[in-house]
PDB file of N, CA and C in Angstrom:
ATOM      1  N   UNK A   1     -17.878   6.862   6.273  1.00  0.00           N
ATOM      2  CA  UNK A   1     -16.546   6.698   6.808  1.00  0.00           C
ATOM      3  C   UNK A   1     -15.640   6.257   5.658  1.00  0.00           C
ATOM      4  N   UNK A   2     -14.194   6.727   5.774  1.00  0.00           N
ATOM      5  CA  UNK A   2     -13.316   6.473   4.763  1.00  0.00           C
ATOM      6  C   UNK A   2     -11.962   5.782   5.191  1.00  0.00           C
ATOM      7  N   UNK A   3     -11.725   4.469   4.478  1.00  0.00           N
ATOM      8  CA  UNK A   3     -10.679   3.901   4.484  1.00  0.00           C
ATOM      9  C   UNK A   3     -10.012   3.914   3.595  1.00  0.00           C
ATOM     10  N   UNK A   4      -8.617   4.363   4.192  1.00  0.00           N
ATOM     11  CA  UNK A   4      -6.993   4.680   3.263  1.00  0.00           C
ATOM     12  C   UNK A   4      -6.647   3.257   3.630  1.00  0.00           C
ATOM     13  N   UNK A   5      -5.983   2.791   2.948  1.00  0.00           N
ATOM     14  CA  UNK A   5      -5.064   1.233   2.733  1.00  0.00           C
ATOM     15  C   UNK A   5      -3.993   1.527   2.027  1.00  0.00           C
ATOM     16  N   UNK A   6      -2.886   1.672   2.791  1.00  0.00           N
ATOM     17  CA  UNK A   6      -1.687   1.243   1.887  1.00  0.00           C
ATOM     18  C   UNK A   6      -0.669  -0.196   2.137  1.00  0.00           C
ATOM     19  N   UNK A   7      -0.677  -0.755   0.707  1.00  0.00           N
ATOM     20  CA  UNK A   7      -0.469  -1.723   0.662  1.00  0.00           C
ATOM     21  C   UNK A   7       0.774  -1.973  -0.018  1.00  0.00           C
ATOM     22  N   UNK A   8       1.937  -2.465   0.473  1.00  0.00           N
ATOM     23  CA  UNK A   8       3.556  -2.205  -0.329  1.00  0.00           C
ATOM     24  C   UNK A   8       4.367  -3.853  -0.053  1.00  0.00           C
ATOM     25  N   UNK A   9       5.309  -3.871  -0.591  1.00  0.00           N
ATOM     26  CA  UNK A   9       6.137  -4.756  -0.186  1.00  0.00           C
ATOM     27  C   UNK A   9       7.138  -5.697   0.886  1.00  0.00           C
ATOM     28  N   UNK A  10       7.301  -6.509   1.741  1.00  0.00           N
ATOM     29  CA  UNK A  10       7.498  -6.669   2.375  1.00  0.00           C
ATOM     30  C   UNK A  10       8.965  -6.353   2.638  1.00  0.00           C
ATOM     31  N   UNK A  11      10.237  -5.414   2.870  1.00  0.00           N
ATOM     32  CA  UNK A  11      11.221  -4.817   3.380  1.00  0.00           C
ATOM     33  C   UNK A  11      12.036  -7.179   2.840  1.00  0.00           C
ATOM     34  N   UNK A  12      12.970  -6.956   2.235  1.00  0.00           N
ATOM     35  CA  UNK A  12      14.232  -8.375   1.279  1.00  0.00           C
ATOM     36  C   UNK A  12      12.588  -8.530   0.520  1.00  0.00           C
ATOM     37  N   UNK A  13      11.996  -8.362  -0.283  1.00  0.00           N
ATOM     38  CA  UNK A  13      11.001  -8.879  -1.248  1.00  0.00           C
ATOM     39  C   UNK A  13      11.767  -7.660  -2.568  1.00  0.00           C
ATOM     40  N   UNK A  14      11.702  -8.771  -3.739  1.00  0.00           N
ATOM     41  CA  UNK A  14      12.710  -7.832  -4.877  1.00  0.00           C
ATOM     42  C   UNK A  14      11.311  -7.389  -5.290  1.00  0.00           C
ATOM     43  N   UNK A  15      11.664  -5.945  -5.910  1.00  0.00           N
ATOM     44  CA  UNK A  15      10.618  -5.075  -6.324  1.00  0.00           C
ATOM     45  C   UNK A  15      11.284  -4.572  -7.826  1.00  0.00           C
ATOM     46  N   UNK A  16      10.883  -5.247  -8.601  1.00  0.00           N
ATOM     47  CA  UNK A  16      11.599  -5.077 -10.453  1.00  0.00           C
ATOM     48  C   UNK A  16      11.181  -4.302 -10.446  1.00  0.00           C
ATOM     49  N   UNK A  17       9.487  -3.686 -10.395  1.00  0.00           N
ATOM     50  CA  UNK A  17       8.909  -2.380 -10.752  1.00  0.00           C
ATOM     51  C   UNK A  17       9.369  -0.993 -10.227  1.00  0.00           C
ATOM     52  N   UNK A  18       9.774  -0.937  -8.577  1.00  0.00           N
ATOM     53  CA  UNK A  18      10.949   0.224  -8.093  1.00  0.00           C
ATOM     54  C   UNK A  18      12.056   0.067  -8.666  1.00  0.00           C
ATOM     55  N   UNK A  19      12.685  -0.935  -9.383  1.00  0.00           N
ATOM     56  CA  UNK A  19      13.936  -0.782 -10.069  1.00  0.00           C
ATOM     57  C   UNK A  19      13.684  -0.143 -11.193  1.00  0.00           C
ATOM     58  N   UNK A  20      12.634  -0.207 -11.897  1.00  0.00           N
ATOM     59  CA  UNK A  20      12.712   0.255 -13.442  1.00  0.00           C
ATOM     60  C   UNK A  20      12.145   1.656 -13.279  1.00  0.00           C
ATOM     61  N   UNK A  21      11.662   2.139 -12.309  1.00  0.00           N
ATOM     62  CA  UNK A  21      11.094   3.713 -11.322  1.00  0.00           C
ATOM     63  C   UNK A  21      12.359   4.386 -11.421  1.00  0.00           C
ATOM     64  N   UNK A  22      12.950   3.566 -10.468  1.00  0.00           N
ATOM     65  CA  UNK A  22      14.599   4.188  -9.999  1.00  0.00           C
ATOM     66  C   UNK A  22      15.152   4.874 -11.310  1.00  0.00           C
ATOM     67  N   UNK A  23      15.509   3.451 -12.678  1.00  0.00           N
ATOM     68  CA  UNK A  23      16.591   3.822 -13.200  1.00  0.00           C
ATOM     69  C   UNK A  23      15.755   4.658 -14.122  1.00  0.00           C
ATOM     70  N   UNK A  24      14.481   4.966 -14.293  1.00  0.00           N
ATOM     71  CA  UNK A  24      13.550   6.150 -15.327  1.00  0.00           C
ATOM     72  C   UNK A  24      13.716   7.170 -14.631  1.00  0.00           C
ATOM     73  N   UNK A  25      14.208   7.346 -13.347  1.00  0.00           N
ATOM     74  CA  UNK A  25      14.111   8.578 -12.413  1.00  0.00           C
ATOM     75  C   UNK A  25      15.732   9.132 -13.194  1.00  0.00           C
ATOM     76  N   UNK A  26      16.653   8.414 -12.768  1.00  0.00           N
ATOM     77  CA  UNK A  26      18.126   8.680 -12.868  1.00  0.00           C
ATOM     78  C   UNK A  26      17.813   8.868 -14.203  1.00  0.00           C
ATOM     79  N   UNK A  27      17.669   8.180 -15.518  1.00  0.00           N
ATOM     80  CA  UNK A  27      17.460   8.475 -16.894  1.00  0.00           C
ATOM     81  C   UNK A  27      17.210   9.846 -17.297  1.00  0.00           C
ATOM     82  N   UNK A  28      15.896  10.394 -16.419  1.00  0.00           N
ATOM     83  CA  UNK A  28      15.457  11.774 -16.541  1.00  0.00           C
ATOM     84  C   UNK A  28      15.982  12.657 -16.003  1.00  0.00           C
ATOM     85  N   UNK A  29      17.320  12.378 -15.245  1.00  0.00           N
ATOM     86  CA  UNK A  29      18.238  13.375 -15.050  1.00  0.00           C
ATOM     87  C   UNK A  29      17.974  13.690 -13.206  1.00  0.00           C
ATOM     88  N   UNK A  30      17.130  12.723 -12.869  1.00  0.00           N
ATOM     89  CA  UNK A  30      16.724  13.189 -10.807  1.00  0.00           C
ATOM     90  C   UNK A  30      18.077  12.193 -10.166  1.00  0.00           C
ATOM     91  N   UNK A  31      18.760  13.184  -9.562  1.00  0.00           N
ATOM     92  CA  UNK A  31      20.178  12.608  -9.036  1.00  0.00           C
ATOM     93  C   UNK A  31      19.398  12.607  -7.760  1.00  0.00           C
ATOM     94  N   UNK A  32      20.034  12.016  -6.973  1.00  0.00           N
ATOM     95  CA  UNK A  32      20.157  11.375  -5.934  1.00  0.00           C
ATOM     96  C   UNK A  32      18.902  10.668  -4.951  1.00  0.00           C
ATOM     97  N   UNK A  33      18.115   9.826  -6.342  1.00  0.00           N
ATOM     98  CA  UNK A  33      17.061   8.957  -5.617  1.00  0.00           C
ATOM     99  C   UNK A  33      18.087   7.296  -5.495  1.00  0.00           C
ATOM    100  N   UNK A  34      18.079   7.087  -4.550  1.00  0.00           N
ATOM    101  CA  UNK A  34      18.625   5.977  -3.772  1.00  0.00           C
ATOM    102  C   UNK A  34      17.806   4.377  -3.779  1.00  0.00           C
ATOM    103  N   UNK A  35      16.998   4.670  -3.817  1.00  0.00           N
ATOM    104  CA  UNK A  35      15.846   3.393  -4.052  1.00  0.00           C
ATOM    105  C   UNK A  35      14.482   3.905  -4.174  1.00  0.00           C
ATOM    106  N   UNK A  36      13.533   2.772  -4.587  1.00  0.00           N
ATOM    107  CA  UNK A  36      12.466   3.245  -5.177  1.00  0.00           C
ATOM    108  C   UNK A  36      11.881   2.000  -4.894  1.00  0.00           C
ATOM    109  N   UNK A  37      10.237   2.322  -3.987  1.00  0.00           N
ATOM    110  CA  UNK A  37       9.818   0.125  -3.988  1.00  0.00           C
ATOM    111  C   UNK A  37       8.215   1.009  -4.058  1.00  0.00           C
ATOM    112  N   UNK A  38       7.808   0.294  -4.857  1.00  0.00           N
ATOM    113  CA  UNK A  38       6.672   0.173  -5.342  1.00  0.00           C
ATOM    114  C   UNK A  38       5.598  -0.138  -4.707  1.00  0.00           C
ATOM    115  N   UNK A  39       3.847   0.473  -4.770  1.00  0.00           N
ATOM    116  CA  UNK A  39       2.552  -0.139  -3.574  1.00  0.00           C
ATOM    117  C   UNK A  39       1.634   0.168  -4.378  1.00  0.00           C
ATOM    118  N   UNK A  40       0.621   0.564  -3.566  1.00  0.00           N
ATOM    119  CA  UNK A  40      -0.618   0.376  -3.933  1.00  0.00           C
ATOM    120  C   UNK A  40      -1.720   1.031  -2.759  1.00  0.00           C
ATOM    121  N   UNK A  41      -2.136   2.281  -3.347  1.00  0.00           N
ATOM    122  CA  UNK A  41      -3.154   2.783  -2.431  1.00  0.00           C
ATOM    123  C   UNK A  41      -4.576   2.695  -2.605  1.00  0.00           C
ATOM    124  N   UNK A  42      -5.476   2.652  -1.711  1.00  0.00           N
ATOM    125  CA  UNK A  42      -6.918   2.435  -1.893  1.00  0.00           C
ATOM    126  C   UNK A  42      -7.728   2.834  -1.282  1.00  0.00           C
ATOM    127  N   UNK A  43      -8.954   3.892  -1.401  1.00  0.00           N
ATOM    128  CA  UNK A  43      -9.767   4.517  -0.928  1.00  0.00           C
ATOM    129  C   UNK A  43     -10.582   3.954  -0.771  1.00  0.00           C
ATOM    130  N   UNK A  44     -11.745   3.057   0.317  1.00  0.00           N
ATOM    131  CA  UNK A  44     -12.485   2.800   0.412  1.00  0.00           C
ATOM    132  C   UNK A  44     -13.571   3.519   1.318  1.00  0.00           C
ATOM    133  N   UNK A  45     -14.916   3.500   0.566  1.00  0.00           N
ATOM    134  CA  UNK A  45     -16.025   4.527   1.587  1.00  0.00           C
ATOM    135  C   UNK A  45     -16.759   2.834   2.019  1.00  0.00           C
ATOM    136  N   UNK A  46     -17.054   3.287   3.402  1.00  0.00           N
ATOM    137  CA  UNK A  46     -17.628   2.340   4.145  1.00  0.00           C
ATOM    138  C   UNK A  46     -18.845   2.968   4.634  1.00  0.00           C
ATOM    139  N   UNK A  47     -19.934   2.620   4.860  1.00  0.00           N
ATOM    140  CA  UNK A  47     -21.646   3.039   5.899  1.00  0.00           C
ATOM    141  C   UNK A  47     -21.379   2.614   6.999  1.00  0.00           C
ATOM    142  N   UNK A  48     -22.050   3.509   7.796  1.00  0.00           N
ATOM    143  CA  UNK A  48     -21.727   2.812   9.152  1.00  0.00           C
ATOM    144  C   UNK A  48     -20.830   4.030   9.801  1.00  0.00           C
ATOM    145  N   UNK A  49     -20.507   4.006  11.241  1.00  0.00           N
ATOM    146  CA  UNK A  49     -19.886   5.079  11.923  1.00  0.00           C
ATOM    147  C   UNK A  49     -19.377   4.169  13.375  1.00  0.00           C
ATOM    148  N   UNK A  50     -19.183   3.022  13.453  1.00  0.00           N
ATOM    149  CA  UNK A  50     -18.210   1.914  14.014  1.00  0.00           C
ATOM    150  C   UNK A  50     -16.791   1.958  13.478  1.00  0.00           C
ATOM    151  N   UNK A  51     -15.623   2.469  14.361  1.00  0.00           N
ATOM    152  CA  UNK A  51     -14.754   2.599  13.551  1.00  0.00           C
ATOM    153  C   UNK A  51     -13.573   1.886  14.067  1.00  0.00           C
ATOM    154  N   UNK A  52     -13.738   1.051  15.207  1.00  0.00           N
ATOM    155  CA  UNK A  52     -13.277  -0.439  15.664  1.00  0.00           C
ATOM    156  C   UNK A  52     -13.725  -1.640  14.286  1.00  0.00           C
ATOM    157  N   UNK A  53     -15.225  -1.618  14.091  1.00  0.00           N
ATOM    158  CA  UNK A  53     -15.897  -2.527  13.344  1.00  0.00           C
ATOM    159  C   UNK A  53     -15.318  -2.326  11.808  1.00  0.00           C
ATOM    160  N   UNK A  54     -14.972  -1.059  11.184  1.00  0.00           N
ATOM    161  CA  UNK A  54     -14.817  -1.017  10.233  1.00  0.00           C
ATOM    162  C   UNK A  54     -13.036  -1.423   9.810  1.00  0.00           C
ATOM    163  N   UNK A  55     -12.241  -0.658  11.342  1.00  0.00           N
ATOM    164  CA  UNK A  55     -11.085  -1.422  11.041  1.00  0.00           C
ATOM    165  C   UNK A  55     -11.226  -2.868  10.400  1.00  0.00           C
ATOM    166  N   UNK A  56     -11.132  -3.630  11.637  1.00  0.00           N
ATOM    167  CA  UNK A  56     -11.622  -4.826  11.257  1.00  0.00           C
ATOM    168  C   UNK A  56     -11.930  -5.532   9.918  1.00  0.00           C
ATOM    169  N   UNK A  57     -13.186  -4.758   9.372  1.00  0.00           N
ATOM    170  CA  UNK A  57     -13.449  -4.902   8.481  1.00  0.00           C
ATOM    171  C   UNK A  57     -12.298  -4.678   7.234  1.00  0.00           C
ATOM    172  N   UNK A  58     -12.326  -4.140   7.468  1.00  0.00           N
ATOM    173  CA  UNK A  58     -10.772  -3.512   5.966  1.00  0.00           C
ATOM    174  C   UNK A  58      -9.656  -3.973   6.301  1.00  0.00           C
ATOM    175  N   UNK A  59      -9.177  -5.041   7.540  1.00  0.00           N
ATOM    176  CA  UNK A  59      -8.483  -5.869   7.679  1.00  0.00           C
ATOM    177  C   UNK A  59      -9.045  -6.918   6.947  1.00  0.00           C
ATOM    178  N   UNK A  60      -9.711  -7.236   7.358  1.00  0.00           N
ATOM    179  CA  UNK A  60     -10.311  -8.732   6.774  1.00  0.00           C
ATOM    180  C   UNK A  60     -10.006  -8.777   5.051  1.00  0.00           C
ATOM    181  N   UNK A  61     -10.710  -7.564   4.672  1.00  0.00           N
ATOM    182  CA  UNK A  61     -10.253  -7.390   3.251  1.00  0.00           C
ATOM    183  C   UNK A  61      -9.265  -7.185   2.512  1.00  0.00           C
ATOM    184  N   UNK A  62      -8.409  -7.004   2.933  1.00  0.00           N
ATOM    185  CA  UNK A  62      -6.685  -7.063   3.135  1.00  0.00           C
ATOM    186  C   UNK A  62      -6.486  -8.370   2.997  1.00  0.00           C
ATOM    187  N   UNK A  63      -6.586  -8.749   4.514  1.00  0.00           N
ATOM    188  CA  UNK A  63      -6.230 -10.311   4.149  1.00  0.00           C
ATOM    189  C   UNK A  63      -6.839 -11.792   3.358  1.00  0.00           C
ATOM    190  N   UNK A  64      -8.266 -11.074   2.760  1.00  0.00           N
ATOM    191  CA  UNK A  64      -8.910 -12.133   2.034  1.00  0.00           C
ATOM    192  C   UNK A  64      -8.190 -11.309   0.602  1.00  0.00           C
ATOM    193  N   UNK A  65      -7.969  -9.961   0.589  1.00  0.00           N
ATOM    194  CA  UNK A  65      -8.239  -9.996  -1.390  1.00  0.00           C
ATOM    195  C   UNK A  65      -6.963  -8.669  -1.631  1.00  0.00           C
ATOM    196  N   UNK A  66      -7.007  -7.834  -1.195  1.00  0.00           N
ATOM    197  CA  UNK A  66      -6.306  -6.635  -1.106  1.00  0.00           C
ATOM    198  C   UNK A  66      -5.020  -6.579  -1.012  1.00  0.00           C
ATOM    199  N   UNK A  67      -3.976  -7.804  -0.471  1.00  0.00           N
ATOM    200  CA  UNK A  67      -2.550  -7.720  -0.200  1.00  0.00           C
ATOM    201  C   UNK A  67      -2.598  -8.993  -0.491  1.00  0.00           C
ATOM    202  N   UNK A  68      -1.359  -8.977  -0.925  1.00  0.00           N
ATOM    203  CA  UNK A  68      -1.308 -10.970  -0.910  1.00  0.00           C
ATOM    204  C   UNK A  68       0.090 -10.929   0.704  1.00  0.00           C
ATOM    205  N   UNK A  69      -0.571 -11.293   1.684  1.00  0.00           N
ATOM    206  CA  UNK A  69       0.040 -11.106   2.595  1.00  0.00           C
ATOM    207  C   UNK A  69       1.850 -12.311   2.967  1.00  0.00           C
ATOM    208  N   UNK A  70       1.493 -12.839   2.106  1.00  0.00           N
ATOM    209  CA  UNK A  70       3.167 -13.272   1.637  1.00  0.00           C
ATOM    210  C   UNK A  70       4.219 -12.603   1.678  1.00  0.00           C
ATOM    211  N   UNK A  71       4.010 -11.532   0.808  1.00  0.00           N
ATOM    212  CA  UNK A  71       4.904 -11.203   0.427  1.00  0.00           C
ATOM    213  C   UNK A  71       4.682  -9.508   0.371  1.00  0.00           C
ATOM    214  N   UNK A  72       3.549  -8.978   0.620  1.00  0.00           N
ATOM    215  CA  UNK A  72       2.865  -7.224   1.348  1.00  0.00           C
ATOM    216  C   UNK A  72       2.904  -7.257   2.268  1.00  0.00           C
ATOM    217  N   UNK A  73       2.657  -6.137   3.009  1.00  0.00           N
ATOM    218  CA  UNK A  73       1.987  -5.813   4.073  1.00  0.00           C
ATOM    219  C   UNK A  73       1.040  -4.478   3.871  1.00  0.00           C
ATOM    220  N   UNK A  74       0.532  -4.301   4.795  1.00  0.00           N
ATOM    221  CA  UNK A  74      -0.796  -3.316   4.781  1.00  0.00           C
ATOM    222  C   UNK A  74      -0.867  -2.427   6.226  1.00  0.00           C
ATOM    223  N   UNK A  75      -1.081  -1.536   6.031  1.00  0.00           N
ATOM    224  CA  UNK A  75      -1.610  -0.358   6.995  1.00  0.00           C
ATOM    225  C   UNK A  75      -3.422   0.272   6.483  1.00  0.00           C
ATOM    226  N   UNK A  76      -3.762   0.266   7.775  1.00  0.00           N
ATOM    227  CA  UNK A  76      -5.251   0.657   7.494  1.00  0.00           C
ATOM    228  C   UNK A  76      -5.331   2.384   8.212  1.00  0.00           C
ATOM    229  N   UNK A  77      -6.025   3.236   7.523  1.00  0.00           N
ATOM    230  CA  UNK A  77      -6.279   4.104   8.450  1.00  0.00           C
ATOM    231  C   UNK A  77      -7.413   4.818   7.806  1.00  0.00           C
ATOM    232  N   UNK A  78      -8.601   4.761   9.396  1.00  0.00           N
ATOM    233  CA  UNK A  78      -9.943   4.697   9.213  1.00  0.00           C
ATOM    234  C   UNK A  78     -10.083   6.625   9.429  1.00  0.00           C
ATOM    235  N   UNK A  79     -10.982   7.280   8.404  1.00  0.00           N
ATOM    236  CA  UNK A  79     -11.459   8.666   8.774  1.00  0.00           C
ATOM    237  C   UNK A  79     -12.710   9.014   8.537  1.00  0.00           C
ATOM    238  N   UNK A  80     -13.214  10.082   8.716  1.00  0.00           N
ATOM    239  CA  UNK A  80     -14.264  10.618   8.363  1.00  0.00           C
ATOM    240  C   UNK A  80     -14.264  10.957   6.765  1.00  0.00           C
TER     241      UNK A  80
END
């Protein structure tokens, strides 16, 4: 089983790294990008074919190590 995690910024959290995206975008001549906020994706393969249990699981890991939930947030989505 395979877990997607995307993990991004929390919507008023300043994101310097989408700013310096943005203005390298506009630099290189791409008109009309408007904002730019920065994340973090992660493929995880899990054993097992529980896919309540594995949510769970890749929550937990989120909130122990994967997001610093301060100031991220996280979406999990479990597949084959």
């Amino acid at each position: 089983m395979k877990a997607k995690v995307h993990v991004t910024l929390k919507p008023g959290v300043l994101d310097p790294q989408g700013k310096a995206v943005e203005g390298a975008l506009a630099a290189l001549g791409f008109a009309g990008v408007e904002s730019v906020r920065q994340g973090k994706f992660l493929e995880i393969e899990l054993a097992g074919d529980d896919r309540d249990a594995a949510e769970r699981q890749v929550a937990e890991m989120c909130e122990k190590l994967l997001a610093n939930t301060v100031i991220e947030k996280y979406d999990v989505e479990i597949g084959d």
